[in-house]
PDB file of N, CA and C in Angstrom:
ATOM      1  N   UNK A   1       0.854  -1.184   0.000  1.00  0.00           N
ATOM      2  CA  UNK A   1       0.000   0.000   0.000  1.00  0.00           C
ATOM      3  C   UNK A   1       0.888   1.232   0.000  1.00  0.00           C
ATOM      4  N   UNK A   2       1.072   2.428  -0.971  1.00  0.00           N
ATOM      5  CA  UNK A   2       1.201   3.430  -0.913  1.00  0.00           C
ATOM      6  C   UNK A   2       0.811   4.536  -0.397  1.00  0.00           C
ATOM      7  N   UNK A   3      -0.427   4.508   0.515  1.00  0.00           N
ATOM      8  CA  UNK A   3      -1.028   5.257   1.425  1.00  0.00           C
ATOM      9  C   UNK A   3      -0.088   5.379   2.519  1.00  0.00           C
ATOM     10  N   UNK A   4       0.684   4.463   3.172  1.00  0.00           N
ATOM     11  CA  UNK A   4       1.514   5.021   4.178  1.00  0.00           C
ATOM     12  C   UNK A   4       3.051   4.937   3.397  1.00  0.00           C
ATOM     13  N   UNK A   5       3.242   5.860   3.689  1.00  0.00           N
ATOM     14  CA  UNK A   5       4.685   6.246   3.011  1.00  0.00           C
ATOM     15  C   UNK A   5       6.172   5.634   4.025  1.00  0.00           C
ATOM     16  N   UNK A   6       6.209   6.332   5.028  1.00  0.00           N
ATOM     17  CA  UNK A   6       7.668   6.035   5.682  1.00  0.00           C
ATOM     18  C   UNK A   6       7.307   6.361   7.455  1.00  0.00           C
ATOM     19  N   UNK A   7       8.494   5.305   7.671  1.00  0.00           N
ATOM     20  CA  UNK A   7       8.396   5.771   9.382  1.00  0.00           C
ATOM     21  C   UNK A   7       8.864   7.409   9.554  1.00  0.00           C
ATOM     22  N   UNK A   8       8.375   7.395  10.679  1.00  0.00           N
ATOM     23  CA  UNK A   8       9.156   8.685  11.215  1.00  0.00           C
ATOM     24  C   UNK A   8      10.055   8.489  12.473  1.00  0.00           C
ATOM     25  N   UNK A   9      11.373   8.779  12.294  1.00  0.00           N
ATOM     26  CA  UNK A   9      12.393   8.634  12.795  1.00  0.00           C
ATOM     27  C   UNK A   9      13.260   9.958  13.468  1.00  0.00           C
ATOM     28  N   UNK A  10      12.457  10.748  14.410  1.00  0.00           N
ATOM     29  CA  UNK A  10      12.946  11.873  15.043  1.00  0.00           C
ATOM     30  C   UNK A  10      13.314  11.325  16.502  1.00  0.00           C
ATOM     31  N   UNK A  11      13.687  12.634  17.039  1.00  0.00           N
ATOM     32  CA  UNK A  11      14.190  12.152  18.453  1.00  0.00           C
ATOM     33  C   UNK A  11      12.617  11.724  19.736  1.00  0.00           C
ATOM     34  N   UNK A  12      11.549  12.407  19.239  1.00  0.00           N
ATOM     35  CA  UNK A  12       9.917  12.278  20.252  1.00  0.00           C
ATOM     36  C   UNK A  12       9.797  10.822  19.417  1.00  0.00           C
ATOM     37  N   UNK A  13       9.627  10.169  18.445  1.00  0.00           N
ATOM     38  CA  UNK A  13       8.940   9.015  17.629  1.00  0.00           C
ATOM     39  C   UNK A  13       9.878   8.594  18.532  1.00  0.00           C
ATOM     40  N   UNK A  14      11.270   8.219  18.220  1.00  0.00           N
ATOM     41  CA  UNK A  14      12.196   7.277  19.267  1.00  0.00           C
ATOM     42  C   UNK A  14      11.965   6.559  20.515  1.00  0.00           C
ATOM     43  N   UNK A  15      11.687   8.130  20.844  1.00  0.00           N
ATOM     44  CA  UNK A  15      11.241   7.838  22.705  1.00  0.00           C
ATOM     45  C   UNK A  15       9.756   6.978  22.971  1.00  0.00           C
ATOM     46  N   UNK A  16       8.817   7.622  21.697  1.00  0.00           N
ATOM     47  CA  UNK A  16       7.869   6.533  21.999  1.00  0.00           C
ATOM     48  C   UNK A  16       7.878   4.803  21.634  1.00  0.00           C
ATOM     49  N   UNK A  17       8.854   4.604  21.136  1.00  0.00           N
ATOM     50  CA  UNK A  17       9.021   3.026  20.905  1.00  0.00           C
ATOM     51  C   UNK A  17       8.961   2.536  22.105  1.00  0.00           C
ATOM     52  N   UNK A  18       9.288   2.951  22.671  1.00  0.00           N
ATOM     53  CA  UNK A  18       9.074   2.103  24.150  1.00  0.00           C
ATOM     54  C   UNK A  18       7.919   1.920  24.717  1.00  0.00           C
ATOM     55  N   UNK A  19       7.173   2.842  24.046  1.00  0.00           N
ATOM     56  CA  UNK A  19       5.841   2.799  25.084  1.00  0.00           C
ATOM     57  C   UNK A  19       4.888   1.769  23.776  1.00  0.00           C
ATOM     58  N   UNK A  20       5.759   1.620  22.809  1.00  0.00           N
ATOM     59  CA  UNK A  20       5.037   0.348  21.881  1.00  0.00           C
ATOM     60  C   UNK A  20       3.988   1.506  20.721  1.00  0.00           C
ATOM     61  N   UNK A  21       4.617   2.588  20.505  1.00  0.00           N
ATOM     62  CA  UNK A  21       4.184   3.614  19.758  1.00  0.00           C
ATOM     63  C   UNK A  21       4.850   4.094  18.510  1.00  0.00           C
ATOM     64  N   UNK A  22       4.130   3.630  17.635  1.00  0.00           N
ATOM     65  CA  UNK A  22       4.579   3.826  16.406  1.00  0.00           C
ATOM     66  C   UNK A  22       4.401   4.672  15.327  1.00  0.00           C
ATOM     67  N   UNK A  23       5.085   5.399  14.767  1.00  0.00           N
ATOM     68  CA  UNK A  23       5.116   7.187  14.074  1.00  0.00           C
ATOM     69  C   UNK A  23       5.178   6.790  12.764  1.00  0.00           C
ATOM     70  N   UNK A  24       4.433   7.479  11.762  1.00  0.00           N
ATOM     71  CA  UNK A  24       4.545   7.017  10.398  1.00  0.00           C
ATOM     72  C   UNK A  24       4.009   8.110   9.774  1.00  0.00           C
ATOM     73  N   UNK A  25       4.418   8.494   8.384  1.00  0.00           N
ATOM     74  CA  UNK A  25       3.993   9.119   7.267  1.00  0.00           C
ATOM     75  C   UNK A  25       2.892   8.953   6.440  1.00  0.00           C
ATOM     76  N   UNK A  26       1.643   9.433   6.773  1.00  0.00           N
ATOM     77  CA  UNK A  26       0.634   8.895   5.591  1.00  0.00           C
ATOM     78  C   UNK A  26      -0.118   9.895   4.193  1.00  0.00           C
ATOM     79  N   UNK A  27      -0.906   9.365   3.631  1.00  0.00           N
ATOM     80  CA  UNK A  27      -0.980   9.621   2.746  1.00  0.00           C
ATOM     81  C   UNK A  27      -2.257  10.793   3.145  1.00  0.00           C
ATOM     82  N   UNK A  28      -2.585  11.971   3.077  1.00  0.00           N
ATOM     83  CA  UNK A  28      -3.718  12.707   3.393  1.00  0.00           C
ATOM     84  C   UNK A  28      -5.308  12.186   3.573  1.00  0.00           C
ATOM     85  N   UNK A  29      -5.575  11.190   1.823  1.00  0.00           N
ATOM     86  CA  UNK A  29      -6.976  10.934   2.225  1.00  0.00           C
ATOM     87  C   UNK A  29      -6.962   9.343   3.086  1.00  0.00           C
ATOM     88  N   UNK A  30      -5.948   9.098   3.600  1.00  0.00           N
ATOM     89  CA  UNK A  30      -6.206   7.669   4.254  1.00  0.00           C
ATOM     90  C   UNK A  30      -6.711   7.557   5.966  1.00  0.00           C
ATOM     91  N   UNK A  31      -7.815   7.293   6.105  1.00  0.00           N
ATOM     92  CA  UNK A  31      -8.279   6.999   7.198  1.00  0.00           C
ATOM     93  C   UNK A  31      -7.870   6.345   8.159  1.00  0.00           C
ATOM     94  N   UNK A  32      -8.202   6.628   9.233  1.00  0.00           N
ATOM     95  CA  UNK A  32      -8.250   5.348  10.565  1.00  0.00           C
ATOM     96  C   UNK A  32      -7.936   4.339  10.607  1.00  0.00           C
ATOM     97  N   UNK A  33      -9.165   3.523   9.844  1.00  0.00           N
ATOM     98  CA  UNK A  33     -10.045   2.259   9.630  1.00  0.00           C
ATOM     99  C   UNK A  33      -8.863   1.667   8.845  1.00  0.00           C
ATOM    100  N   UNK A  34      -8.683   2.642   7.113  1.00  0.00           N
ATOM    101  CA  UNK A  34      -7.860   1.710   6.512  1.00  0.00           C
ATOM    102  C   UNK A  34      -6.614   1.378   6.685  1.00  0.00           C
ATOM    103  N   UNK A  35      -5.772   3.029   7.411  1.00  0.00           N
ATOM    104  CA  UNK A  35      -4.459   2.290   8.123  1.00  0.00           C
ATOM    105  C   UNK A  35      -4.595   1.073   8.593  1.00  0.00           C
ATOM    106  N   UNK A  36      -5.270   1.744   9.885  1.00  0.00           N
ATOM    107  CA  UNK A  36      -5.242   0.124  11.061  1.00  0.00           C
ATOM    108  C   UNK A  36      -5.280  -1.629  10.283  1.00  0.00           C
ATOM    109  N   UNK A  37      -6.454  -1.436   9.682  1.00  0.00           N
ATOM    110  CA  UNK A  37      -6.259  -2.266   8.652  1.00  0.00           C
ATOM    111  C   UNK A  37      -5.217  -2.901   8.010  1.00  0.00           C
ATOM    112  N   UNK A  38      -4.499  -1.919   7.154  1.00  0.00           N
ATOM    113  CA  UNK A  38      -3.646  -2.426   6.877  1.00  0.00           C
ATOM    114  C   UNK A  38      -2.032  -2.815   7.308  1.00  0.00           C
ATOM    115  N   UNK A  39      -2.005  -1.951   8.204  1.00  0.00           N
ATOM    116  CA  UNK A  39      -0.454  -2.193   9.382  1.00  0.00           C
ATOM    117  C   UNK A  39      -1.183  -3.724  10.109  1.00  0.00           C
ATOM    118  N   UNK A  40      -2.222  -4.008  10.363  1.00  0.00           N
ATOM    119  CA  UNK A  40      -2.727  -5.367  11.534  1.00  0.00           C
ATOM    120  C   UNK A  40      -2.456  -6.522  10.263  1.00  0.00           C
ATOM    121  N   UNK A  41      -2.799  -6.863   8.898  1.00  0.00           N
ATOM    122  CA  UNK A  41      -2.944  -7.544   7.741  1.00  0.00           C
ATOM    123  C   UNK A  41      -0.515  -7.268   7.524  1.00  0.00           C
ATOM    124  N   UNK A  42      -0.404  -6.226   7.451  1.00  0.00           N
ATOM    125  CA  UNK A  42       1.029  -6.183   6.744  1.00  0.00           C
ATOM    126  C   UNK A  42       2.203  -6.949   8.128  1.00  0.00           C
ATOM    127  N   UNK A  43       1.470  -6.270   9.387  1.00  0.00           N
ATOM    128  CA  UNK A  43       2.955  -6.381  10.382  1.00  0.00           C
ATOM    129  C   UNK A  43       2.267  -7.788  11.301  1.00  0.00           C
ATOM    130  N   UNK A  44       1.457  -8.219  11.250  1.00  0.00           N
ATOM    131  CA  UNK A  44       0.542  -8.790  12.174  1.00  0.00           C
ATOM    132  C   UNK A  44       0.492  -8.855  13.151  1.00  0.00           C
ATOM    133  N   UNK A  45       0.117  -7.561  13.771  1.00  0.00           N
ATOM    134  CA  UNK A  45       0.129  -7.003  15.196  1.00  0.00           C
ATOM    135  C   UNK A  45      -1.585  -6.552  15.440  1.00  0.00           C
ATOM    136  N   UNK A  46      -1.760  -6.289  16.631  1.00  0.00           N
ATOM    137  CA  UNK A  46      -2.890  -5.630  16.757  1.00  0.00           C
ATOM    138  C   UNK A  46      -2.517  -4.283  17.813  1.00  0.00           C
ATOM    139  N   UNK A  47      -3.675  -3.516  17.024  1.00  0.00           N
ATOM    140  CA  UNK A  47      -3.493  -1.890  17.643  1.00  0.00           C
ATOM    141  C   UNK A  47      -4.417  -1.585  18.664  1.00  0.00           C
ATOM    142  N   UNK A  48      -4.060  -1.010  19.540  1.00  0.00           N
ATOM    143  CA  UNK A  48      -5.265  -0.439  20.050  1.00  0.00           C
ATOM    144  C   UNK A  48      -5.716   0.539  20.137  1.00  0.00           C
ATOM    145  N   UNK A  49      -4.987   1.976  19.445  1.00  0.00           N
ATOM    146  CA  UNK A  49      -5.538   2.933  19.201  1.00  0.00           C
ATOM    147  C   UNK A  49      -4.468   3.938  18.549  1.00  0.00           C
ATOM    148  N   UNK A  50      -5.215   4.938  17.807  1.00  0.00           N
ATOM    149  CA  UNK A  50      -4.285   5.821  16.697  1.00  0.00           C
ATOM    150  C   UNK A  50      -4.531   6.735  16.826  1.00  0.00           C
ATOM    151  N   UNK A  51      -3.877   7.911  16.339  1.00  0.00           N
ATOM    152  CA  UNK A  51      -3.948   9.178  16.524  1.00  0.00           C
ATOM    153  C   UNK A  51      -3.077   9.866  15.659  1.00  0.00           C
ATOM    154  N   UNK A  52      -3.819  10.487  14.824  1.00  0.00           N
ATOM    155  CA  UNK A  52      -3.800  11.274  13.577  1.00  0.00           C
ATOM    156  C   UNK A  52      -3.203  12.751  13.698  1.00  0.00           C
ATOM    157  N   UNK A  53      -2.601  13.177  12.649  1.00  0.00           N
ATOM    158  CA  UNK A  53      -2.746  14.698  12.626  1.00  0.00           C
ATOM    159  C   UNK A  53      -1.981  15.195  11.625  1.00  0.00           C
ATOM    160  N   UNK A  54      -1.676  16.860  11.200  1.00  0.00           N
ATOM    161  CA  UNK A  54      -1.621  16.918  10.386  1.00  0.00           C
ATOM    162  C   UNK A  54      -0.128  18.110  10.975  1.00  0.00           C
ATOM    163  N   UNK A  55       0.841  17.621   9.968  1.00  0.00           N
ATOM    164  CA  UNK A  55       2.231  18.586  10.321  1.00  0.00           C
ATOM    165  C   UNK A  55       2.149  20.164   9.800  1.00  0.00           C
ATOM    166  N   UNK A  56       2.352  21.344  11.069  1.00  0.00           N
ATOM    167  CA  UNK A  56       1.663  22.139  10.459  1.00  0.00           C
ATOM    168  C   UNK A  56       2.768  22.557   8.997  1.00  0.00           C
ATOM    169  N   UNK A  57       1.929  23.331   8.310  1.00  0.00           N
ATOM    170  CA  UNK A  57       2.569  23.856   6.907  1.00  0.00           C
ATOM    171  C   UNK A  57       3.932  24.736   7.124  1.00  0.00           C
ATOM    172  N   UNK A  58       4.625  25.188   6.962  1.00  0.00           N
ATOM    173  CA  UNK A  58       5.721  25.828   6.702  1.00  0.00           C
ATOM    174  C   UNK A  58       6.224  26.345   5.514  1.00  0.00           C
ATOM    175  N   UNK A  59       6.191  28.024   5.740  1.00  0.00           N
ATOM    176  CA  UNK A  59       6.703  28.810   4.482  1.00  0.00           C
ATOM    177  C   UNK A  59       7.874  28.093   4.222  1.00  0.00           C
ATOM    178  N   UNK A  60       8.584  28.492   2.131  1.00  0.00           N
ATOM    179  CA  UNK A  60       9.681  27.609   1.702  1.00  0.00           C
ATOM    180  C   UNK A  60      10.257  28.626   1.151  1.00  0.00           C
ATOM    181  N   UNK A  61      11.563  29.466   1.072  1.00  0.00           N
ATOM    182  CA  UNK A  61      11.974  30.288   0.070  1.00  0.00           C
ATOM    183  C   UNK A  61      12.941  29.466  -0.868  1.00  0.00           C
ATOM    184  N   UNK A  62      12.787  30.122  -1.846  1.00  0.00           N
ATOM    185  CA  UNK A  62      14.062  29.512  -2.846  1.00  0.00           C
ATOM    186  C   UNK A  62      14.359  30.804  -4.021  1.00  0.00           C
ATOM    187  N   UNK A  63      15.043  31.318  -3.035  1.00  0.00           N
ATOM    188  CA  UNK A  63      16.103  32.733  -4.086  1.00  0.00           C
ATOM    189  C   UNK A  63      14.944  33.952  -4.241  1.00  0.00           C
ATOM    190  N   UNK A  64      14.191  33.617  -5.329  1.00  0.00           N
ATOM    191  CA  UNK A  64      13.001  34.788  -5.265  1.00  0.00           C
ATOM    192  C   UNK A  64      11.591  34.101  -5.268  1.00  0.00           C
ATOM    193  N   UNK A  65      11.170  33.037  -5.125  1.00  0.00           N
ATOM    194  CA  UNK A  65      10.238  32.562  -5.269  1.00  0.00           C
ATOM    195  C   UNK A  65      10.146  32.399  -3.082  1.00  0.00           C
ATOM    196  N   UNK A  66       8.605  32.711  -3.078  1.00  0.00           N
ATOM    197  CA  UNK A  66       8.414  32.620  -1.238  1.00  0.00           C
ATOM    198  C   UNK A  66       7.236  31.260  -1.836  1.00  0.00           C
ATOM    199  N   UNK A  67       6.762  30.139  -0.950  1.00  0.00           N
ATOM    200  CA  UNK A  67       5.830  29.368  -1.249  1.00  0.00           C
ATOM    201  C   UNK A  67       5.526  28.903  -0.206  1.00  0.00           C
ATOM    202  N   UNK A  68       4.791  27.859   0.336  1.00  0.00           N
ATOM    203  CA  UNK A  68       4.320  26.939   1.301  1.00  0.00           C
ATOM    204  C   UNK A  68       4.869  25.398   0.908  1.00  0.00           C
ATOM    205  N   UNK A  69       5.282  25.005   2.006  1.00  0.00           N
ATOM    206  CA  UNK A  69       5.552  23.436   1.665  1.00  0.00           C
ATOM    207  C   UNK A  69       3.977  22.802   1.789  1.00  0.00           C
ATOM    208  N   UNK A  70       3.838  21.164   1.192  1.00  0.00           N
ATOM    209  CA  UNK A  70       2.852  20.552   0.963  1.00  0.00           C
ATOM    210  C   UNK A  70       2.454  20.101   2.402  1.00  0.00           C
ATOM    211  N   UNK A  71       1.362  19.857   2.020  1.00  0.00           N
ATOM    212  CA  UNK A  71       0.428  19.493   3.334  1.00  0.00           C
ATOM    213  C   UNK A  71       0.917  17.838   3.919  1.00  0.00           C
ATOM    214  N   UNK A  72       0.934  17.852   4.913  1.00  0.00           N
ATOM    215  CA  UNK A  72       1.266  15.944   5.437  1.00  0.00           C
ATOM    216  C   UNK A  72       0.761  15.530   6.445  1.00  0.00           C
ATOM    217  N   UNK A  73       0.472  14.435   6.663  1.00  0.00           N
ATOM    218  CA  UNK A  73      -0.273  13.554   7.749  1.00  0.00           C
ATOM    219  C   UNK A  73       0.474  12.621   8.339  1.00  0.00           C
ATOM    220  N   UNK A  74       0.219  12.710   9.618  1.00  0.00           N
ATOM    221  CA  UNK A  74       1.117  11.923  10.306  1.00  0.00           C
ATOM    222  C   UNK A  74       0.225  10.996  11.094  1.00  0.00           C
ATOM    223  N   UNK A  75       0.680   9.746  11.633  1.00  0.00           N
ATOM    224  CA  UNK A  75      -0.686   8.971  12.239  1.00  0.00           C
ATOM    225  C   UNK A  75       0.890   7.953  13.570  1.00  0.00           C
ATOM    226  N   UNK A  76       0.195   7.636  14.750  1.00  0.00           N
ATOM    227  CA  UNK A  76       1.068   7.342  15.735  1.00  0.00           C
ATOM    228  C   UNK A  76       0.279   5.970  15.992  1.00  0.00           C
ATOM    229  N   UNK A  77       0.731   4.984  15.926  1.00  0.00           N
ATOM    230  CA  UNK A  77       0.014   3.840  16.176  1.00  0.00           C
ATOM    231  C   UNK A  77       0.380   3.018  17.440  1.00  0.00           C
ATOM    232  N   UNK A  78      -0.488   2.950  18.709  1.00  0.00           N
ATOM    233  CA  UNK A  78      -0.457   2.337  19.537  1.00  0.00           C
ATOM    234  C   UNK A  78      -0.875   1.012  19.863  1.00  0.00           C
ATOM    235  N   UNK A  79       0.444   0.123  20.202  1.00  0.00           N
ATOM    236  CA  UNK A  79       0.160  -1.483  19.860  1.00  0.00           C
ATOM    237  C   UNK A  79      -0.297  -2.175  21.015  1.00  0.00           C
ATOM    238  N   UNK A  80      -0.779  -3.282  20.973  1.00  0.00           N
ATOM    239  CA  UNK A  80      -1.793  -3.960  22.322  1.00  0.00           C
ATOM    240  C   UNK A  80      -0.352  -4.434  22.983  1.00  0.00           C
ATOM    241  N   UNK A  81      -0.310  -4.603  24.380  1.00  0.00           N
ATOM    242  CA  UNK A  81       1.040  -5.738  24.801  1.00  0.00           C
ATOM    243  C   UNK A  81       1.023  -6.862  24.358  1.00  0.00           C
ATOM    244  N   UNK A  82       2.421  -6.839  24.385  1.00  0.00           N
ATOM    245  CA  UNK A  82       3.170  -8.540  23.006  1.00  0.00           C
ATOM    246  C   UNK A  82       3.558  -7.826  22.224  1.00  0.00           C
ATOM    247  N   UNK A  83       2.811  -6.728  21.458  1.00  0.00           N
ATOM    248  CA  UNK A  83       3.343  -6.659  20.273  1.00  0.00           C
ATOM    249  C   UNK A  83       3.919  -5.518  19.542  1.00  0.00           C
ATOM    250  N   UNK A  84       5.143  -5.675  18.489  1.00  0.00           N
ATOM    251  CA  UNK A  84       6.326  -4.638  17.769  1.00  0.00           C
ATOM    252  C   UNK A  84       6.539  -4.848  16.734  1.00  0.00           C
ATOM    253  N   UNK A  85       7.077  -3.416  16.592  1.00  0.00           N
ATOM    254  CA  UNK A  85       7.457  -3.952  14.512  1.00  0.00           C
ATOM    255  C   UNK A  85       8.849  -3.572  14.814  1.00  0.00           C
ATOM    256  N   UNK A  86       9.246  -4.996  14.106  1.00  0.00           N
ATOM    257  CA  UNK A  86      10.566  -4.627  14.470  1.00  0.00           C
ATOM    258  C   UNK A  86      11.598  -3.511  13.182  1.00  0.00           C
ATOM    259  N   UNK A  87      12.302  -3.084  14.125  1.00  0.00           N
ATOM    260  CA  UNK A  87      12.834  -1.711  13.454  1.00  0.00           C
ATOM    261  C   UNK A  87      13.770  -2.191  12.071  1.00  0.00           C
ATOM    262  N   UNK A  88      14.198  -3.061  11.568  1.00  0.00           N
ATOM    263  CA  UNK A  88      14.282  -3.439  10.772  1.00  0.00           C
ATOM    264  C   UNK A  88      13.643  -3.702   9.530  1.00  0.00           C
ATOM    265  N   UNK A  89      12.266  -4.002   9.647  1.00  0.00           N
ATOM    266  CA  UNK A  89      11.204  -4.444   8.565  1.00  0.00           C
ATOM    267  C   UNK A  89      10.359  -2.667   8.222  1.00  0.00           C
ATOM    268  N   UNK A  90      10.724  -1.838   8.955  1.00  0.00           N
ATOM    269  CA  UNK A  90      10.359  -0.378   8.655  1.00  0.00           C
ATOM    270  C   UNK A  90      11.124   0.051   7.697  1.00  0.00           C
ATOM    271  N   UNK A  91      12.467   0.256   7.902  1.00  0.00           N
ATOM    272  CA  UNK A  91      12.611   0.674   6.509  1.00  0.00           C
ATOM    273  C   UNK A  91      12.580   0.108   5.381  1.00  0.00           C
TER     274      UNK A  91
END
């Protein structure tokens, strides 16, 4: 599936691995339902809850042109106990 694009790998995503919390890149029109869906079918884990949002926008200059960078969605997936993706099969 191309709806979720890439982990997110900052220093806050890090810290939540421990708590079995998982940070990812998605695609704008992809929902809830069909993430969950498809991370439970791809990693075979079960979630127990997600939480969405959207990175705010940020002006872009380049020499004389001023613009906005593109819009992005970010979604944090919280896993039931037992279960991880292991950091290997992410990238």
């Amino acid at each position: 599936m191309d709806k979720i694009k890439k982990p997110i790998l900052t220093e806050k995503s890090i810290s939540l691995l421990g708590k079995r919390q998982y940070t990812f890149e998605v695609d704008i029109n992809v929902t809830k339902w069909q993430a969950k869906k498809w991370m439970e079918k791809h990693f075979k884990i079960k979630i127990r809850s997600i939480k969405s949002y959207y990175v705010p926008i940020k002006n872009k200059k380049n020499k004389t042109n001023i613009g906005k960078r593109k819009r992005r969605k970010r979604m944090i997936f919280n896993l039931q106990v037992g279960n991880s993706i292991p950091i290997s099969s992410i990238n």
